[in-house]
C-alpha atoms as a PDB file:
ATOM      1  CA  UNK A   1     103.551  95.933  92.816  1.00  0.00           C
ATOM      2  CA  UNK A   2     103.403  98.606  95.680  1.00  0.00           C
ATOM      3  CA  UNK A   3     100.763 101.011  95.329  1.00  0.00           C
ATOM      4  CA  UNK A   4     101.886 103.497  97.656  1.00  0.00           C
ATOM      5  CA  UNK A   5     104.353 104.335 100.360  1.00  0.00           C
ATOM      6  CA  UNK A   6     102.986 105.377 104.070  1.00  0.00           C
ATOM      7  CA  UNK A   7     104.689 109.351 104.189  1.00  0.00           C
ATOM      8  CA  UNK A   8     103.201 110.067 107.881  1.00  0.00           C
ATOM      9  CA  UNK A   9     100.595 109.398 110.266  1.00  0.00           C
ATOM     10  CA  UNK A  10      98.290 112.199 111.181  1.00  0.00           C
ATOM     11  CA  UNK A  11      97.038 113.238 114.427  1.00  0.00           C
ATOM     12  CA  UNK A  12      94.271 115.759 115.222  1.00  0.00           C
ATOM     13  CA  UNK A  13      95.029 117.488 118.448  1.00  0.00           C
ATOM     14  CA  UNK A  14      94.159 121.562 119.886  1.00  0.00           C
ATOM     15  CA  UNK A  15      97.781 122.269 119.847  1.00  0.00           C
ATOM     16  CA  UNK A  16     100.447 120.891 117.340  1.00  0.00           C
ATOM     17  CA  UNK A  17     103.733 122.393 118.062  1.00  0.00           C
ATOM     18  CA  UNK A  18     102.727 120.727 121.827  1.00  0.00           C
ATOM     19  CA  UNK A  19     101.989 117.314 120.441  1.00  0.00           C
ATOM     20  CA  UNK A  20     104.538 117.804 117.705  1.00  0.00           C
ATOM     21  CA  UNK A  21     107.131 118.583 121.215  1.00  0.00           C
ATOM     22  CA  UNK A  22     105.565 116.396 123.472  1.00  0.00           C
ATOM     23  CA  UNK A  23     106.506 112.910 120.759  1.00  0.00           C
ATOM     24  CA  UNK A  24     109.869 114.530 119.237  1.00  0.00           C
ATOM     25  CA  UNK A  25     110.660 114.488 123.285  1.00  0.00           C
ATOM     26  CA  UNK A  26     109.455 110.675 123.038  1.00  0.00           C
ATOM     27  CA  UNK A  27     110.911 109.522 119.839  1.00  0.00           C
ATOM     28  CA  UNK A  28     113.625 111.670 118.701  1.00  0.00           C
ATOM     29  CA  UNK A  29     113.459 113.569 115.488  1.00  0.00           C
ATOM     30  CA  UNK A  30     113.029 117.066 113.930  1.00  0.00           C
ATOM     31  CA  UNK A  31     109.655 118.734 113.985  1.00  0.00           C
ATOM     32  CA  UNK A  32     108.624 121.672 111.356  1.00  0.00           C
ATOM     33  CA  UNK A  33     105.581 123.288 110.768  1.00  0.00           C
ATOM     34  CA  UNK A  34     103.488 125.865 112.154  1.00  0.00           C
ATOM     35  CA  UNK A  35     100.389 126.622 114.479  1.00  0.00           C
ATOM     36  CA  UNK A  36      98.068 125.293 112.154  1.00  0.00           C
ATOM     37  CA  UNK A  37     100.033 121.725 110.941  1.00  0.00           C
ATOM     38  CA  UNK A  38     103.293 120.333 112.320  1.00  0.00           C
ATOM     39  CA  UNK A  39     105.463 117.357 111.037  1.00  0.00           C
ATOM     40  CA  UNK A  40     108.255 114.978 113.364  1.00  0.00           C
ATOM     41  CA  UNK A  41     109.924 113.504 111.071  1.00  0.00           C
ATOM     42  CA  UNK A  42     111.463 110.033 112.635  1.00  0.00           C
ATOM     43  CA  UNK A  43     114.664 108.326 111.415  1.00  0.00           C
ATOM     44  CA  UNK A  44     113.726 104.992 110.314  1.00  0.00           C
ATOM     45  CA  UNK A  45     110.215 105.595 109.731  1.00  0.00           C
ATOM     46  CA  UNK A  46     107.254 107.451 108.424  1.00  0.00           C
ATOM     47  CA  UNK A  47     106.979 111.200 109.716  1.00  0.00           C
ATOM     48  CA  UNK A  48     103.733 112.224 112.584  1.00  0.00           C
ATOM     49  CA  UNK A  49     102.322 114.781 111.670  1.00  0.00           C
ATOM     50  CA  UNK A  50      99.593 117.159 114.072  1.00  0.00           C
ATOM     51  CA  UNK A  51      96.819 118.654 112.390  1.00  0.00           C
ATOM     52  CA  UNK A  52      94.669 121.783 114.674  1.00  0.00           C
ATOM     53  CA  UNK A  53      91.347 121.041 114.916  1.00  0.00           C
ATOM     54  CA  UNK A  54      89.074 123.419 116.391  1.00  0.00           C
ATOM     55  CA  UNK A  55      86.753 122.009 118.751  1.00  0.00           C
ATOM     56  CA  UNK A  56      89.394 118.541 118.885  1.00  0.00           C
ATOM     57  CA  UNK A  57      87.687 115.963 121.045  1.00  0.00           C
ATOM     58  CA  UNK A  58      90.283 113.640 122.247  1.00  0.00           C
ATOM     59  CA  UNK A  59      89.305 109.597 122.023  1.00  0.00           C
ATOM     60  CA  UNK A  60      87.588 107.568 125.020  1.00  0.00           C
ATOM     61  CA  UNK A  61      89.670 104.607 126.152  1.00  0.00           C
ATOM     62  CA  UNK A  62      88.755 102.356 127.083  1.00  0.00           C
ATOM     63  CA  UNK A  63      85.347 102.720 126.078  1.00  0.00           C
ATOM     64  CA  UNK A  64      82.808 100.386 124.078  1.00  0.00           C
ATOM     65  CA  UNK A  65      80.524 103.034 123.164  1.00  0.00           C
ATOM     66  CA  UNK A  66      82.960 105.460 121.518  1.00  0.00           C
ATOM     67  CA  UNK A  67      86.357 103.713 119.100  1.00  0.00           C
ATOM     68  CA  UNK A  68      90.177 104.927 120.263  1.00  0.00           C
ATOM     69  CA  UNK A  69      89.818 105.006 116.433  1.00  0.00           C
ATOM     70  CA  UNK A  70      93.869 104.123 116.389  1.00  0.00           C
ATOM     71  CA  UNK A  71      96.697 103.968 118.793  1.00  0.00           C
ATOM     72  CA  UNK A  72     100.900 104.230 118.179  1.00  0.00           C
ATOM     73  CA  UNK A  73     102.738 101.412 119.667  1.00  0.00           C
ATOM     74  CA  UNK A  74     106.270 102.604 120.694  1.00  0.00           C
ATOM     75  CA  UNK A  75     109.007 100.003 121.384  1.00  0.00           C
ATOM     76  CA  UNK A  76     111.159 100.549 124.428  1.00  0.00           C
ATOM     77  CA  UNK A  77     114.025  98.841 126.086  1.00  0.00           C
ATOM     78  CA  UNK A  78     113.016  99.658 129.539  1.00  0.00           C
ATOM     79  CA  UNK A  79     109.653  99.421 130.326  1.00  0.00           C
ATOM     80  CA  UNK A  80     109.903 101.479 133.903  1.00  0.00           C
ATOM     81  CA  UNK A  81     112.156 103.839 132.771  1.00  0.00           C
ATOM     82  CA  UNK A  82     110.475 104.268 129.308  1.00  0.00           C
ATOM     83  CA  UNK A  83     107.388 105.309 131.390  1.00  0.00           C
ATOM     84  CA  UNK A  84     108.671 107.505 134.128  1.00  0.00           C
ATOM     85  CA  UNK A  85     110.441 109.630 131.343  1.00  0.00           C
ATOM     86  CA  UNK A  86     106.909 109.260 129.155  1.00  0.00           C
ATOM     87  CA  UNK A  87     104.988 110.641 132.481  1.00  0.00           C
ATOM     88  CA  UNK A  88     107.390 113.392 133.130  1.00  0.00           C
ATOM     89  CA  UNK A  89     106.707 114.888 129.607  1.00  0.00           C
ATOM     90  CA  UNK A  90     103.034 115.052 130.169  1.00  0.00           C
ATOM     91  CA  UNK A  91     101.644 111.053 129.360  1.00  0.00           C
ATOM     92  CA  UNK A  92      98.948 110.041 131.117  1.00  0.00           C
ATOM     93  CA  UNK A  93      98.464 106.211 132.102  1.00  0.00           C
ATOM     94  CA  UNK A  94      95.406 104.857 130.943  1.00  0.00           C
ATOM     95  CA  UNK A  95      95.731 100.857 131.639  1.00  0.00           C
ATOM     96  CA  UNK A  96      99.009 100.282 133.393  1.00  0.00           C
ATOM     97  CA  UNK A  97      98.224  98.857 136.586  1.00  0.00           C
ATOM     98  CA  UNK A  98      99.081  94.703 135.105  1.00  0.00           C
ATOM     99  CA  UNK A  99     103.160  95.127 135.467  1.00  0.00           C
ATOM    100  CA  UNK A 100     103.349  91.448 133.980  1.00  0.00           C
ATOM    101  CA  UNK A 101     102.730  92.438 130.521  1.00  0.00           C
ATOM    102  CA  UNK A 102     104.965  93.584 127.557  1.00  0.00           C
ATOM    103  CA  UNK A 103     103.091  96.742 127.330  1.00  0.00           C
ATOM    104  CA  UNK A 104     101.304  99.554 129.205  1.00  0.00           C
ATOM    105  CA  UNK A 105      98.549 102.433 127.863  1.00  0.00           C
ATOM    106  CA  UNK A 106      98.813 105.960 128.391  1.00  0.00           C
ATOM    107  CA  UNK A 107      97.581 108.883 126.523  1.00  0.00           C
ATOM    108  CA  UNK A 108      99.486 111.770 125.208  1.00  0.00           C
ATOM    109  CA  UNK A 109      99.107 115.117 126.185  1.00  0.00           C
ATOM    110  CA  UNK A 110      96.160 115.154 123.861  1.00  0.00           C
ATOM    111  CA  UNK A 111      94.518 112.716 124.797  1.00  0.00           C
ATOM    112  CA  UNK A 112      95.794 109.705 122.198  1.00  0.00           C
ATOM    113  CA  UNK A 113      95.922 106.004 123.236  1.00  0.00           C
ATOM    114  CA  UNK A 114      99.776 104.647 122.588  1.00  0.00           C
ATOM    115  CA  UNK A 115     101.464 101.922 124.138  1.00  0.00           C
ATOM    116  CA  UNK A 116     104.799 101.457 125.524  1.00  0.00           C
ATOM    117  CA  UNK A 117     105.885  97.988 124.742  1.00  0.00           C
ATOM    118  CA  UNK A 118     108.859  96.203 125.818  1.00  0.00           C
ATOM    119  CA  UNK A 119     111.132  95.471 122.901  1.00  0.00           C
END
């Protein structure tokens, strides 16, 4: 028997309509909400939602002394061109030098970990 059904995956960020932009722009999706809480909701999968915190300090990667705490991994076909597009709406690369992997680390406009990964 299932307990439970995942509805979303929270975020805390400064700025949730950005974030809540900045991934619809990534992932398609509607977003609704307001300054204070905004939800994408996905097709296919649980809704993000972006939660203001005041005083938001955005994770450390990589970094032993301080956890990413969590990262999204986001399938793409095209590795290049999923990351050109990804940098163009305000991704950062964190660990994308090794172009022989499946995947490559940025962080969002907010400073989250996620991973491009070729699917």
């Amino acid at each position: 028997m299932v307990l439970a059904k995942l509805d979303a995956v929270v975020l805390d960020c400064p700025d949730p309509r950005a974030l809540a932009g900045f991934y619809a722009d990534v992932l398609g999706g509607t977003v609704e909400g307001d300054d204070e809480w905004m939800t994408l909701r996905v097709p296919g999968g649980p809704a993000l939602a972006f939660q203001r915190v005041p005083g938001f300090v955005p994770p450390r990667w990589p970094a032993a002394d301080h956890s990413q705490q969590f990262h999204l991994d986001l399938t793409v076909p095209d590795l290049d061109a999923a990351e050109k597009e990804a940098l163009e709406l305000g991704a950062r690369p964190l660990d994308t030098a090794d172009r022989s992997r499946s995947f490559r680390v940025y962080a969002d406009p907010a400073g989250h970990p996620f991973c491009l990964c070729a699917g």
